[in-house]
PDB file of N, CA and C in Angstrom:
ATOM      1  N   UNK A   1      -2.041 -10.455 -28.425  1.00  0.00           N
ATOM      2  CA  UNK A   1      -1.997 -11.367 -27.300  1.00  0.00           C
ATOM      3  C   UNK A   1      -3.412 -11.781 -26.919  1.00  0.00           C
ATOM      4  N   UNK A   2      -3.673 -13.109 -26.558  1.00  0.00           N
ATOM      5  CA  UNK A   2      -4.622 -13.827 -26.171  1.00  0.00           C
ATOM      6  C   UNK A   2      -5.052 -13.345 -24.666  1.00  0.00           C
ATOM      7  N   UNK A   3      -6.174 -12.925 -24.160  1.00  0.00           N
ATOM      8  CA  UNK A   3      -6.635 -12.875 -23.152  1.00  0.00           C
ATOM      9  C   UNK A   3      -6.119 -13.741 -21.391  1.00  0.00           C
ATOM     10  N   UNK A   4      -6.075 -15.241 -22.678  1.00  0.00           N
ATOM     11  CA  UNK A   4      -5.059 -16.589 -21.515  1.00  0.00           C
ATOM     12  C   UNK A   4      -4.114 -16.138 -21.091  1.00  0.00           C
ATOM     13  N   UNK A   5      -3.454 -15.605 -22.427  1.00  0.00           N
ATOM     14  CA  UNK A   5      -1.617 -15.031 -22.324  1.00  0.00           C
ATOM     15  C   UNK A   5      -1.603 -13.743 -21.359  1.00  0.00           C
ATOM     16  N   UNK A   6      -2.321 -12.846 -21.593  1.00  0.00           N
ATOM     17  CA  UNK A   6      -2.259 -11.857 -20.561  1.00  0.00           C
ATOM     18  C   UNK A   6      -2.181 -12.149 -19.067  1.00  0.00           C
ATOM     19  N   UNK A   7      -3.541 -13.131 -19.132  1.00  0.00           N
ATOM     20  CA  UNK A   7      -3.444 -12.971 -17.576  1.00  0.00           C
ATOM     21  C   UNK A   7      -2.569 -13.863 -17.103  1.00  0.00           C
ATOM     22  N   UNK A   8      -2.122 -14.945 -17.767  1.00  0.00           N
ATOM     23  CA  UNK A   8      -0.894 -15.968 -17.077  1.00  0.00           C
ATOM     24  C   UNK A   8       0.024 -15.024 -17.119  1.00  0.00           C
ATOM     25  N   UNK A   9       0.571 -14.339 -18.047  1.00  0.00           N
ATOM     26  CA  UNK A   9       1.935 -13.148 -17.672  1.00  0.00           C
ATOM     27  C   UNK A   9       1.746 -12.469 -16.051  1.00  0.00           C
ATOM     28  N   UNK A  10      -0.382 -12.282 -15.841  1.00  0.00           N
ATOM     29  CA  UNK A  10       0.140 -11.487 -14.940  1.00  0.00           C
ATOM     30  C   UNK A  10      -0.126 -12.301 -13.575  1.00  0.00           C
ATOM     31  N   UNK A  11      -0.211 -13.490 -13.575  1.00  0.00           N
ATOM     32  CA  UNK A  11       0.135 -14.819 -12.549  1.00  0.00           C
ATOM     33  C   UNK A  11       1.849 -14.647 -12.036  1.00  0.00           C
ATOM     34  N   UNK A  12       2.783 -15.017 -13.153  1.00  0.00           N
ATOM     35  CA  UNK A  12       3.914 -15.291 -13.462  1.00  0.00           C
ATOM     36  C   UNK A  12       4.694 -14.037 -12.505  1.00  0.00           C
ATOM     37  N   UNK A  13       4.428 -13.041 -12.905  1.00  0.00           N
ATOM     38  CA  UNK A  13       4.720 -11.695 -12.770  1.00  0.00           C
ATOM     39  C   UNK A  13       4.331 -11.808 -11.090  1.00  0.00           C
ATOM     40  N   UNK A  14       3.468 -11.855 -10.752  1.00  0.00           N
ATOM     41  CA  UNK A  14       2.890 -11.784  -9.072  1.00  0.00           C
ATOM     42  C   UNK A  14       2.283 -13.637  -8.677  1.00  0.00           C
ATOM     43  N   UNK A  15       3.865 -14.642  -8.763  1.00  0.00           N
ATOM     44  CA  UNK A  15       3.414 -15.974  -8.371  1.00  0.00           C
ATOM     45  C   UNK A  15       3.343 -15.997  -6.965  1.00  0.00           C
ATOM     46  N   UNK A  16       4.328 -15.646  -6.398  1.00  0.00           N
ATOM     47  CA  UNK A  16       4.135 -15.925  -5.218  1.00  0.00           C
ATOM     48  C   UNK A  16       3.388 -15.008  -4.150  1.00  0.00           C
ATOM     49  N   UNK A  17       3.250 -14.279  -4.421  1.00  0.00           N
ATOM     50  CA  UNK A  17       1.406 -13.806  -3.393  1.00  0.00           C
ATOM     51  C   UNK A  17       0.593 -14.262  -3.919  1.00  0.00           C
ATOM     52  N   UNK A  18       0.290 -14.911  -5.236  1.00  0.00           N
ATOM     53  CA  UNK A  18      -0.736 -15.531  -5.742  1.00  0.00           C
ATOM     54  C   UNK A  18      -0.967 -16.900  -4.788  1.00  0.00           C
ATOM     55  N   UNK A  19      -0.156 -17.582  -4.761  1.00  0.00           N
ATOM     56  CA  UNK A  19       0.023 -18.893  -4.335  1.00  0.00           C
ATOM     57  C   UNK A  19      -0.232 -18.941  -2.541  1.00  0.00           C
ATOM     58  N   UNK A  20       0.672 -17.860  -2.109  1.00  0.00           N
ATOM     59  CA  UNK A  20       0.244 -17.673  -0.378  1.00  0.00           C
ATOM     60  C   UNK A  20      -0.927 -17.661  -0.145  1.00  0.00           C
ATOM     61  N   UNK A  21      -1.742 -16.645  -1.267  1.00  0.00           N
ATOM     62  CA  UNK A  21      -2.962 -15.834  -0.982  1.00  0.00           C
ATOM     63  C   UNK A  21      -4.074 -17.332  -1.757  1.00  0.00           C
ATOM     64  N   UNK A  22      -4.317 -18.092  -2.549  1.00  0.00           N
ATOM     65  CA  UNK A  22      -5.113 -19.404  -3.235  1.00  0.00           C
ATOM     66  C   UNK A  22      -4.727 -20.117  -2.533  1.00  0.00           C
ATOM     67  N   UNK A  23      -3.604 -20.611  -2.125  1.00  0.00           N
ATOM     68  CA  UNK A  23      -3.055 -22.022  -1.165  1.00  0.00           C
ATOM     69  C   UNK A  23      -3.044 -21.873  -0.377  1.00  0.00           C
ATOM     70  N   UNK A  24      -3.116 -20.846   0.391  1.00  0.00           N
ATOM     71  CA  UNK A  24      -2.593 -20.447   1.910  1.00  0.00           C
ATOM     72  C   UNK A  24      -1.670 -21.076   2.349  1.00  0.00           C
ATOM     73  N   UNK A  25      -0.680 -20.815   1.495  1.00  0.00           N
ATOM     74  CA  UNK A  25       0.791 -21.236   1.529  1.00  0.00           C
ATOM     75  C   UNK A  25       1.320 -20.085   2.585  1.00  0.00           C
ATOM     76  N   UNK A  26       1.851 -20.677   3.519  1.00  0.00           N
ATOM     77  CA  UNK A  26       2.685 -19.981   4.763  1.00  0.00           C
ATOM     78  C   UNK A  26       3.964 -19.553   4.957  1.00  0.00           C
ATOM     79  N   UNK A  27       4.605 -20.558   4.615  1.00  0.00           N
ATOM     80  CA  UNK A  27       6.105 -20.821   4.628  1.00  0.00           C
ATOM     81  C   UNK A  27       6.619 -21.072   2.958  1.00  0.00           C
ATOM     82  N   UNK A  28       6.991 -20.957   2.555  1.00  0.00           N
ATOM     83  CA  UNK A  28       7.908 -21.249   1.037  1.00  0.00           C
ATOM     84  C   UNK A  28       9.248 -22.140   1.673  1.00  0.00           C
ATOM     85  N   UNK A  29       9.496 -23.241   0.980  1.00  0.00           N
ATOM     86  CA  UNK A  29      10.345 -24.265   1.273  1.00  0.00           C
ATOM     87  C   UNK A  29      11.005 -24.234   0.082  1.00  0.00           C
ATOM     88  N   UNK A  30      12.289 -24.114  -0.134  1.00  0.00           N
ATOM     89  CA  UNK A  30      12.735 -23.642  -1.515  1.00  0.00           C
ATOM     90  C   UNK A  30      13.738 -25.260  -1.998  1.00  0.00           C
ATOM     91  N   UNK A  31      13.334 -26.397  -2.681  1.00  0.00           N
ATOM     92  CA  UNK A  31      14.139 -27.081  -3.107  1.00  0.00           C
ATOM     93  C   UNK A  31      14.158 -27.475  -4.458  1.00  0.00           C
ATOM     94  N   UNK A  32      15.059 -27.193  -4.981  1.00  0.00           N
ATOM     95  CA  UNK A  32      14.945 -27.115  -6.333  1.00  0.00           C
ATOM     96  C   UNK A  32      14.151 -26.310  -7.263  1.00  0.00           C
ATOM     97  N   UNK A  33      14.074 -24.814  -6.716  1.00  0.00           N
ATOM     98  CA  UNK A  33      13.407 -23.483  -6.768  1.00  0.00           C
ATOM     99  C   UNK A  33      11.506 -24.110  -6.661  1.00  0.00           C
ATOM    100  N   UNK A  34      11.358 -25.288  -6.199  1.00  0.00           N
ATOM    101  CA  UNK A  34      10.088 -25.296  -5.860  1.00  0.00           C
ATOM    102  C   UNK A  34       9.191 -24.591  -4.670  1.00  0.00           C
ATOM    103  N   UNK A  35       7.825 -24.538  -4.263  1.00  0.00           N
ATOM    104  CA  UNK A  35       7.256 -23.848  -3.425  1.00  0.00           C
ATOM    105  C   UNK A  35       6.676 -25.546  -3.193  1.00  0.00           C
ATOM    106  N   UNK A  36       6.602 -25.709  -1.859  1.00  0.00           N
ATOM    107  CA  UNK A  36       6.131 -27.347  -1.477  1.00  0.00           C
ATOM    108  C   UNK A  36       4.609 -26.638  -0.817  1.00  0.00           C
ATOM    109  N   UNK A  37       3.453 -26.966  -0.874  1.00  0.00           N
ATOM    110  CA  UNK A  37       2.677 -26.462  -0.031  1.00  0.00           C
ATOM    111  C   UNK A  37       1.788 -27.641  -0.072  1.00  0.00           C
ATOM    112  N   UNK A  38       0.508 -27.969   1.271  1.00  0.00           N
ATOM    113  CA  UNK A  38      -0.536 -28.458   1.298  1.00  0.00           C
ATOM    114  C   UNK A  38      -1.677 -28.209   0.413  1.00  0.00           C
ATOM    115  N   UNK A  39      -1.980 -28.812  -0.154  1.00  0.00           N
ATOM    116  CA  UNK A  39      -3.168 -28.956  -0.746  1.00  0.00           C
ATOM    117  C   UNK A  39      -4.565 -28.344   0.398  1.00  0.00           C
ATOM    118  N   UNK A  40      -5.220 -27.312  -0.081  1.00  0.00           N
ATOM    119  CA  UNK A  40      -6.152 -26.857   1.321  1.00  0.00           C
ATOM    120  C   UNK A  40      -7.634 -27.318   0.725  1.00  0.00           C
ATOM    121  N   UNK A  41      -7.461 -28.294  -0.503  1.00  0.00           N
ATOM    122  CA  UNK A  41      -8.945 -29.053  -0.900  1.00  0.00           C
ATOM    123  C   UNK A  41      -8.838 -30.275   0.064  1.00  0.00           C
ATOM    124  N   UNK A  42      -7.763 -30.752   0.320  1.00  0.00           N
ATOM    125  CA  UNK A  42      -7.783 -32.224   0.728  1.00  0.00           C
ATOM    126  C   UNK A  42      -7.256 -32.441   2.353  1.00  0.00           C
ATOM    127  N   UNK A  43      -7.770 -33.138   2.980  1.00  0.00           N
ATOM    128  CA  UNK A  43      -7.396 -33.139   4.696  1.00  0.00           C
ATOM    129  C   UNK A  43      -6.369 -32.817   4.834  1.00  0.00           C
ATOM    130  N   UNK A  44      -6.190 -32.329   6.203  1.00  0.00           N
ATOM    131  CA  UNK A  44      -5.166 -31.715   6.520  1.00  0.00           C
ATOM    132  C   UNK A  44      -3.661 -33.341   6.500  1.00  0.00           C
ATOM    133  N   UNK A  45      -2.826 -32.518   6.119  1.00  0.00           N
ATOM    134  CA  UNK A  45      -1.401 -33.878   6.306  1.00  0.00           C
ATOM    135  C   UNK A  45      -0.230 -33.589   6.302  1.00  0.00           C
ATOM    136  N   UNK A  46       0.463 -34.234   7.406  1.00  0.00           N
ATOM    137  CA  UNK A  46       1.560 -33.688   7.966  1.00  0.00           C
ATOM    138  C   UNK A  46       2.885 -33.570   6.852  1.00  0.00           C
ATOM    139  N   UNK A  47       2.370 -33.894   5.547  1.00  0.00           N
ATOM    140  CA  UNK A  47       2.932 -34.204   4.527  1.00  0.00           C
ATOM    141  C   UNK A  47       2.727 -32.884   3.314  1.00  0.00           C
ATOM    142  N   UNK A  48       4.063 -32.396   2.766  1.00  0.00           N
ATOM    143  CA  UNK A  48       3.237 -31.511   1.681  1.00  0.00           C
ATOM    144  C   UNK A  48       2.975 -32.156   0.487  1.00  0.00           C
ATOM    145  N   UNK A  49       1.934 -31.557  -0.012  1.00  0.00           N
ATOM    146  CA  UNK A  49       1.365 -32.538  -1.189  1.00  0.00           C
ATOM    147  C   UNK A  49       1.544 -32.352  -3.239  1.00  0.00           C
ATOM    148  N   UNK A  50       1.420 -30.373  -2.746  1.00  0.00           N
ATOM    149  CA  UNK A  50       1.828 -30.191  -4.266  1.00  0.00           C
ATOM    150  C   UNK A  50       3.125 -29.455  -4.215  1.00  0.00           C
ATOM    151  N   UNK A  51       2.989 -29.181  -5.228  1.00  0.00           N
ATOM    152  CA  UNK A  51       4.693 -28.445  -5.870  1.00  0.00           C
ATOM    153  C   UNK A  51       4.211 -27.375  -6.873  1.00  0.00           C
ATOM    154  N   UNK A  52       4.981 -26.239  -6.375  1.00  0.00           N
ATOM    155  CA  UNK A  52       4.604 -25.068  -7.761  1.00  0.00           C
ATOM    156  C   UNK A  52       5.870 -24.717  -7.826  1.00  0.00           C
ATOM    157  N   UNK A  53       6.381 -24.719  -9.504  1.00  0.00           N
ATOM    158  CA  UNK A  53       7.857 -24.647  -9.951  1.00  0.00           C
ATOM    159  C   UNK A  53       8.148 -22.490  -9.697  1.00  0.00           C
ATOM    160  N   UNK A  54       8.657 -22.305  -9.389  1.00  0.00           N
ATOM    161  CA  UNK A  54       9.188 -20.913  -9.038  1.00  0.00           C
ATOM    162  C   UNK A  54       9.563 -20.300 -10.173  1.00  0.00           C
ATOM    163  N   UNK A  55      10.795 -21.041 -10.562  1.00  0.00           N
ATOM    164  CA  UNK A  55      11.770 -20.207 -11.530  1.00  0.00           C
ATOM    165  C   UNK A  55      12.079 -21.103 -12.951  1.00  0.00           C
ATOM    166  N   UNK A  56      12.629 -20.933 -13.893  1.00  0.00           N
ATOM    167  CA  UNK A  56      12.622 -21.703 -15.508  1.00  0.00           C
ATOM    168  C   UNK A  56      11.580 -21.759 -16.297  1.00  0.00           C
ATOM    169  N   UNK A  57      11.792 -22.821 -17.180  1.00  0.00           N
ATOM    170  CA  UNK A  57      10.932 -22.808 -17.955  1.00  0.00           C
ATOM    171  C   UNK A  57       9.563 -23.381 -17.469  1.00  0.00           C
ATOM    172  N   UNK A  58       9.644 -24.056 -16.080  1.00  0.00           N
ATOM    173  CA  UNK A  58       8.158 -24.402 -15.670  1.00  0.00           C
ATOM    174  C   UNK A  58       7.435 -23.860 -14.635  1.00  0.00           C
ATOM    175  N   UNK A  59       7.951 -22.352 -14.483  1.00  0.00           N
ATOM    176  CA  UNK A  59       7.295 -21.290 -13.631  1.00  0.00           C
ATOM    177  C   UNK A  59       6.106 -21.221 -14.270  1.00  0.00           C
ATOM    178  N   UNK A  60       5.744 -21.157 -12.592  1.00  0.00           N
ATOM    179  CA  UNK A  60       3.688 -21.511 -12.787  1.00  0.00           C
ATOM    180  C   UNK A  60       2.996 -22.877 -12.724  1.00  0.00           C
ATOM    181  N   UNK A  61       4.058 -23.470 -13.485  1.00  0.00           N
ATOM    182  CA  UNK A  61       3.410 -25.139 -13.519  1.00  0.00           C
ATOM    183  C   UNK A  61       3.135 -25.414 -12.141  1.00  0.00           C
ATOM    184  N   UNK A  62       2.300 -26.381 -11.664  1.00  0.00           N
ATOM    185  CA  UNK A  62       2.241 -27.068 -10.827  1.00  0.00           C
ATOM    186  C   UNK A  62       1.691 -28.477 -10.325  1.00  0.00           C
ATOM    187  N   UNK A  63       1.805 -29.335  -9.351  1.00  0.00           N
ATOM    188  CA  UNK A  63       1.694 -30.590  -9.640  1.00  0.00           C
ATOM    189  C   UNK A  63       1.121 -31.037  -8.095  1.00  0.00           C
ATOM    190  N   UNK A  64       0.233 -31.831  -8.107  1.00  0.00           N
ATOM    191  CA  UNK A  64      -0.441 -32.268  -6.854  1.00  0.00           C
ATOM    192  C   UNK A  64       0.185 -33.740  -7.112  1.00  0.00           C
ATOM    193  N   UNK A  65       0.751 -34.284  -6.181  1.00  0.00           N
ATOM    194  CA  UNK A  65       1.391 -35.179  -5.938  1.00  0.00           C
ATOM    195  C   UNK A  65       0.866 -36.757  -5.441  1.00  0.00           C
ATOM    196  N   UNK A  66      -0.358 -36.544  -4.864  1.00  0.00           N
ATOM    197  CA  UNK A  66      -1.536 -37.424  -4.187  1.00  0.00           C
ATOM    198  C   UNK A  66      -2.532 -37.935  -5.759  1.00  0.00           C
ATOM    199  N   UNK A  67      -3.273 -36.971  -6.235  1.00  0.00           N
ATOM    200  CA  UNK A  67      -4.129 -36.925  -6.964  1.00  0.00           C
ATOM    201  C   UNK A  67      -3.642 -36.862  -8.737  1.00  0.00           C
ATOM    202  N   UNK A  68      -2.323 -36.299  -8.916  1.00  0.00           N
ATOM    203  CA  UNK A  68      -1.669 -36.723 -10.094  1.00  0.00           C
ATOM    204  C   UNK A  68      -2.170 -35.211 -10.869  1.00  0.00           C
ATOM    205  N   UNK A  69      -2.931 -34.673 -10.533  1.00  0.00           N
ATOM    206  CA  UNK A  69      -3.327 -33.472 -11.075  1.00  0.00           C
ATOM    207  C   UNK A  69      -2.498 -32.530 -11.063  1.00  0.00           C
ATOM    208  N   UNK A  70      -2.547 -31.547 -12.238  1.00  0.00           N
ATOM    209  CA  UNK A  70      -1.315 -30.623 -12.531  1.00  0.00           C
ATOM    210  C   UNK A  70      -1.130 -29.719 -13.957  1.00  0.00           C
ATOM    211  N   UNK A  71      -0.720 -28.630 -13.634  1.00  0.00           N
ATOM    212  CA  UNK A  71      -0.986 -27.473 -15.070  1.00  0.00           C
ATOM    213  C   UNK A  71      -0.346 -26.489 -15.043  1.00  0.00           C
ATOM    214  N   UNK A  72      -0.991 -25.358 -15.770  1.00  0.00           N
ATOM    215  CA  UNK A  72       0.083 -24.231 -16.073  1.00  0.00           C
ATOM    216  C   UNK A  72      -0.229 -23.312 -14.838  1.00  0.00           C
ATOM    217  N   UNK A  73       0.052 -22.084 -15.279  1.00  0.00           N
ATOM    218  CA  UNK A  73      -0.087 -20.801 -13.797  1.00  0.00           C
ATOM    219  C   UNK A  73      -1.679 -20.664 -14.219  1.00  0.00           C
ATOM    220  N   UNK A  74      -2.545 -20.676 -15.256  1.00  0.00           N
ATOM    221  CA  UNK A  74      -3.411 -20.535 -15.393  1.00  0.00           C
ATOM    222  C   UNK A  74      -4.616 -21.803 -14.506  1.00  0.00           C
ATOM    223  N   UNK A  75      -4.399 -22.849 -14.882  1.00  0.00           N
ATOM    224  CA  UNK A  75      -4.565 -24.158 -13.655  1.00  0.00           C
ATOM    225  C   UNK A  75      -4.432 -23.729 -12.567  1.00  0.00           C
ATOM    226  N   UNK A  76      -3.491 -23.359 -12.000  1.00  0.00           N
ATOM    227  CA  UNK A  76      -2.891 -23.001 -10.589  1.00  0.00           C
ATOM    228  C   UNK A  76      -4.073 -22.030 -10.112  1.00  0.00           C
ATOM    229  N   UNK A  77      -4.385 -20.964 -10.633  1.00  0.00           N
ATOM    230  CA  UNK A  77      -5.386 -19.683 -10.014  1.00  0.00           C
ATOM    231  C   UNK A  77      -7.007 -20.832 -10.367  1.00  0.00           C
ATOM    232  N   UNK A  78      -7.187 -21.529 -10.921  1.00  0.00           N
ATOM    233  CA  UNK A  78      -8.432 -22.191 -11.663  1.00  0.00           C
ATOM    234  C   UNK A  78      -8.619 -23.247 -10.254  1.00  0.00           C
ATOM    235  N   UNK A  79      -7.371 -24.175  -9.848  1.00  0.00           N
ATOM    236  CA  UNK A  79      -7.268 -25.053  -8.810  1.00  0.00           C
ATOM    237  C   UNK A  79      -7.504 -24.518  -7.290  1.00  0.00           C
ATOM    238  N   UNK A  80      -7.026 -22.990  -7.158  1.00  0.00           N
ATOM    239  CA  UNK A  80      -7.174 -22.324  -5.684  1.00  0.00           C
ATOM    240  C   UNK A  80      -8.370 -21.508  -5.197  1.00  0.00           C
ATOM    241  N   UNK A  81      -9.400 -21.442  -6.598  1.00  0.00           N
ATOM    242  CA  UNK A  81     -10.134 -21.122  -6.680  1.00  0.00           C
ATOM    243  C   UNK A  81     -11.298 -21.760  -6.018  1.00  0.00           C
ATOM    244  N   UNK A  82     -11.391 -22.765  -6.966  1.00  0.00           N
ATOM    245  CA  UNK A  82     -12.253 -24.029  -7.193  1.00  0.00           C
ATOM    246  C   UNK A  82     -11.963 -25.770  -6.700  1.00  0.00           C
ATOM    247  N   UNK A  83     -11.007 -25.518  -6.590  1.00  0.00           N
ATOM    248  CA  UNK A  83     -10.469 -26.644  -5.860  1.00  0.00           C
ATOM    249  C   UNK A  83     -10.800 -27.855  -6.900  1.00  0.00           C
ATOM    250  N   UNK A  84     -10.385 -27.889  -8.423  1.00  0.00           N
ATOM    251  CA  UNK A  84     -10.663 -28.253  -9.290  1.00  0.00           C
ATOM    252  C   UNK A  84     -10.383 -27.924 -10.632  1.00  0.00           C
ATOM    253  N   UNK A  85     -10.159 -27.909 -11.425  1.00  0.00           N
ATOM    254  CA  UNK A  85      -9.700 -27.588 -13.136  1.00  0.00           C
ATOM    255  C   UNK A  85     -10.685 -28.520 -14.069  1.00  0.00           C
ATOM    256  N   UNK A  86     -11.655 -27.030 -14.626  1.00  0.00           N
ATOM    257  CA  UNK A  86     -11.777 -27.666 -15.685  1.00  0.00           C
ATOM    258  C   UNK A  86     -12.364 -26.426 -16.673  1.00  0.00           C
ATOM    259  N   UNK A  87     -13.174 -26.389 -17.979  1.00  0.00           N
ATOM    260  CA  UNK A  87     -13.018 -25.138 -18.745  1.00  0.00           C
ATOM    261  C   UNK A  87     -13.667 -24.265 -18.004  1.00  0.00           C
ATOM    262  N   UNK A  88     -14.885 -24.119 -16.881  1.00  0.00           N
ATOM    263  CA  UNK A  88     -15.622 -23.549 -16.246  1.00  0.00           C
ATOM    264  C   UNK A  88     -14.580 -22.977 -15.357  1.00  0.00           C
ATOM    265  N   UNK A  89     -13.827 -23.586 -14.681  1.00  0.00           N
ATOM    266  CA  UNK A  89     -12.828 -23.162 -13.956  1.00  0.00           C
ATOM    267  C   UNK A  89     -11.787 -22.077 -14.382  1.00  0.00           C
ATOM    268  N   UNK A  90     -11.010 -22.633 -15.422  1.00  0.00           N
ATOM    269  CA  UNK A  90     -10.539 -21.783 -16.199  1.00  0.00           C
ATOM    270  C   UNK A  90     -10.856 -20.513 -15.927  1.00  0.00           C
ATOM    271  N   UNK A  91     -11.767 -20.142 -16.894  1.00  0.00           N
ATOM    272  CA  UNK A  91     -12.557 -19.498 -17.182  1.00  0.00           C
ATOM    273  C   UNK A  91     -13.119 -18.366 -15.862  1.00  0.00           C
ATOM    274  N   UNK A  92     -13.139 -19.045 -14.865  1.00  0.00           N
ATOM    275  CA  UNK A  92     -13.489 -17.906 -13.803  1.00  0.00           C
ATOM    276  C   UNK A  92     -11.968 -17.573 -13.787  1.00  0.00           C
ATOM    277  N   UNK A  93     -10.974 -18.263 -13.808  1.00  0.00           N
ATOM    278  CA  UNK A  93      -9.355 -17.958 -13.403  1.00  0.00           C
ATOM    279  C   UNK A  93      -9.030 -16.430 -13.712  1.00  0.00           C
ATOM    280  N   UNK A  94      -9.522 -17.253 -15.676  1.00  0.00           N
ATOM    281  CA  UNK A  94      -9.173 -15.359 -15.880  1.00  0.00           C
ATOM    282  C   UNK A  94      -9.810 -14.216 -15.648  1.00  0.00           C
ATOM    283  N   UNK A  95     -11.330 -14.280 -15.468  1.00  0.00           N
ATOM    284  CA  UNK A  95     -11.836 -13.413 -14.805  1.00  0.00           C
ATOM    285  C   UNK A  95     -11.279 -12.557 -13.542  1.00  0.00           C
ATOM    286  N   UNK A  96     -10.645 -13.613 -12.724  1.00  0.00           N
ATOM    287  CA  UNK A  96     -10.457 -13.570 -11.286  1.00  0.00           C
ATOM    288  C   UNK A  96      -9.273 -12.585 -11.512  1.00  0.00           C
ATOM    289  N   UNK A  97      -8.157 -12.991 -12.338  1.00  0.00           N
ATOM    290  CA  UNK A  97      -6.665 -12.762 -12.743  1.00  0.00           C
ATOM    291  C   UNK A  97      -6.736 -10.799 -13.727  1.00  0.00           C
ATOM    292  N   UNK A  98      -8.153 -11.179 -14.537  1.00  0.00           N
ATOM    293  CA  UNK A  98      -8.160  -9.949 -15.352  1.00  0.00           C
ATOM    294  C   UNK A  98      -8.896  -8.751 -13.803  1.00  0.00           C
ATOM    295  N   UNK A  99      -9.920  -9.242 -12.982  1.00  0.00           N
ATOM    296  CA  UNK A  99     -10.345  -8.560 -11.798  1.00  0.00           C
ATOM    297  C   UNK A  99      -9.118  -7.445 -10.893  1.00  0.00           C
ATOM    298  N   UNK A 100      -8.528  -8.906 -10.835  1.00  0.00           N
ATOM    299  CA  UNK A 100      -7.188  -8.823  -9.450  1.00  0.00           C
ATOM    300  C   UNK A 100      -6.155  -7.343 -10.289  1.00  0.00           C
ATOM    301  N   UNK A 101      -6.079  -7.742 -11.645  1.00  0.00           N
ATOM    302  CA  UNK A 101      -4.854  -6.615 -12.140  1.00  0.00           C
ATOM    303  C   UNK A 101      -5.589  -5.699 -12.656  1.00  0.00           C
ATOM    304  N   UNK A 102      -6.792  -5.683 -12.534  1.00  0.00           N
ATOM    305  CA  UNK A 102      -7.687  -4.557 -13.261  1.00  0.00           C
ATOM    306  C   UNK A 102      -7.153  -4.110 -15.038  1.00  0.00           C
ATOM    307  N   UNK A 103      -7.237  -5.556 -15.488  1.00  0.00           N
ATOM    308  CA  UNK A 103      -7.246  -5.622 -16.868  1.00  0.00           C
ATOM    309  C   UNK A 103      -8.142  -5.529 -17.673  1.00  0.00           C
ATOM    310  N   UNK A 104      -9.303  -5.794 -17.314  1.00  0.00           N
ATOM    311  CA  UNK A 104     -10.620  -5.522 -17.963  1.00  0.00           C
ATOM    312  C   UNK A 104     -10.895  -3.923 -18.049  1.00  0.00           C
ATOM    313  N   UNK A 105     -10.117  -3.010 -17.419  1.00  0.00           N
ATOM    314  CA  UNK A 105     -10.394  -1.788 -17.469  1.00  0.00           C
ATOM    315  C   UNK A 105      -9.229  -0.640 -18.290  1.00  0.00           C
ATOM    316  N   UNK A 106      -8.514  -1.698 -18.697  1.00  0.00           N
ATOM    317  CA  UNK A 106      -7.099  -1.176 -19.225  1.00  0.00           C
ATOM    318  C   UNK A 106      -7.609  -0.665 -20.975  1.00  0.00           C
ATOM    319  N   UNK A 107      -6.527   0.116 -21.420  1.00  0.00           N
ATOM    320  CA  UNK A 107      -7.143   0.438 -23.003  1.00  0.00           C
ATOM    321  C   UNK A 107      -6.569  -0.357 -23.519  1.00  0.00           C
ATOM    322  N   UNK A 108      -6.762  -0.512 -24.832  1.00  0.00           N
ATOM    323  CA  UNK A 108      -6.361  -2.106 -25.367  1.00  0.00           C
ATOM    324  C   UNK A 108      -5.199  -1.849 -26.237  1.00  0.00           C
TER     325      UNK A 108
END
């Protein structure tokens, strides 16, 4: 297994405190097993802006609705981070993701 693959399993595995705790998602609004939350890069609006899929095959995905931007669970920790996606981003994600589950300390 790929380093990516690990730590998105362990996104997937713990999405939704991930998402409360990066989005400061409050409330979970459940329609169509989605999580609706504000975007906390972009002004505040009485409107929610992205979507993170919960359950199926596009758990983890997620989609900013304003800005058109959107990715896997790995994106998702890269976006709440950084308020942005790109390989630098990434890249701290899994750091952040291998930190959080104390995978970097695991035997291999």
């Amino acid at each position: 297994m790929s380093r990516f693959s690990v730590a998105k399993d362990c996104v997937l595995d713990s999405l939704e405190s991930i998402v409360a705790e990066l989005l400061h998602a409050k409330q979970k609004f459940r329609k169509r097993n989605l999580w609706n939350v504000r975007n906390p890069f972009r002004a505040k609006s009485k409107e929610d802006q992205m979507v993170v899929w919960l359950t199926g095959a596009r758990r983890g995905a997620w989609k900013d609705y304003v800005s058109g931007e959107a990715g896997d669970a790995i994106d998702l920790v890269a976006y709440g981070l950084k308020g942005h996606v790109d390989h630098s981003s990434r890249m701290a994600a899994v750091e952040w993701i291998e930190d959080r589950f104390h995978i970097r300390t695991m035997d291999k």
